[in-house]
Protein backbone atom coordinates (compact mmCIF):
# COMPACT_ATOMS: atom_id res chain seq x y z
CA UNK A 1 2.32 -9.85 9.55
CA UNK A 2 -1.26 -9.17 8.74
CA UNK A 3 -2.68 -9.50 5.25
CA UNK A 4 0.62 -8.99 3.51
CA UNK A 5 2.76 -11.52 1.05
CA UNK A 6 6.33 -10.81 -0.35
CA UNK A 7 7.59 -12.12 -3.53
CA UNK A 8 11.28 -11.10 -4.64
CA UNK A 9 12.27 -12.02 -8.28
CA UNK A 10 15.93 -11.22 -9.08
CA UNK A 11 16.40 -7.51 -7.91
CA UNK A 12 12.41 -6.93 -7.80
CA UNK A 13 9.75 -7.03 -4.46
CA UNK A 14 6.23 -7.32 -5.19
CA UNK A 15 4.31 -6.57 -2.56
CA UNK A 16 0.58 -8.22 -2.39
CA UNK A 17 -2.02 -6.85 -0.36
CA UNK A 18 -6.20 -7.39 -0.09
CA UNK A 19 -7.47 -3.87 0.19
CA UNK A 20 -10.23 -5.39 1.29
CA UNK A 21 -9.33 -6.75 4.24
CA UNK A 22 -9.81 -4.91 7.69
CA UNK A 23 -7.99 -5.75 11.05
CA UNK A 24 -9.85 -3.31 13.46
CA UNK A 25 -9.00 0.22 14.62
CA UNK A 26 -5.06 1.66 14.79
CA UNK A 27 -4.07 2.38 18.63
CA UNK A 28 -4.95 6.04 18.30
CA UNK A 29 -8.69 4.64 16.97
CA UNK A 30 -8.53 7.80 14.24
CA UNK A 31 -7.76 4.98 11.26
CA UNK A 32 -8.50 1.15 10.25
CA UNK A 33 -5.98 -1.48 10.14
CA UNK A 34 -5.95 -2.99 5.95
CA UNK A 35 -2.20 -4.56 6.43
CA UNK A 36 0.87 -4.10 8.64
CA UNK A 37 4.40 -6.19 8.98
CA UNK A 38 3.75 -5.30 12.49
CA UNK A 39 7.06 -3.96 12.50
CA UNK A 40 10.34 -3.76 10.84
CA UNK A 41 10.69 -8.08 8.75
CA UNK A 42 13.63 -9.07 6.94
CA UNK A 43 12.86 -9.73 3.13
CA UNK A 44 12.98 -13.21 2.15
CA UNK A 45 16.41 -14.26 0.81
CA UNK A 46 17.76 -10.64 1.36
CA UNK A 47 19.34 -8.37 3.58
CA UNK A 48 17.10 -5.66 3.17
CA UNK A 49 14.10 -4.72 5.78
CA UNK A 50 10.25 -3.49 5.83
CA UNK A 51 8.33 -1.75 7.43
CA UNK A 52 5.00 -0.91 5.97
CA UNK A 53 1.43 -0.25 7.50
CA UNK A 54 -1.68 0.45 5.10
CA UNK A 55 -4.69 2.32 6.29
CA UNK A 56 -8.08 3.98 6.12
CA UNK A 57 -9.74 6.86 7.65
CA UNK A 58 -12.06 6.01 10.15
């Protein structure tokens, strides 16, 4: 995962980002890279999975 932290609290995911943060251009080049799982992850503790990607315009 890039620039991306979990926390799960009873029934409740925070999610905890650095907007930041840059990791280069996407594939397609049109957007920049802030945070990614890289994929579907497994929460912490739970069966539940996500798959999240956060970016900006180029």
């Amino acid at each position: 995962m890039k620039n991306v932290e979990f926390s799960v609290e009873g029934n409740m995911l925070t999610i905890k980002i650095d907007l930041s943060k840059e990791f280069g251009p996407s594939s397609s080049g049109k957007n920049i890279i802030v945070a990614s799982t890289e994929g579907n992850v497994t929460i912490p503790d739970r069966e539940e999975k996500i798959g999240l990607n956060i970016y900006r315009k180029k």
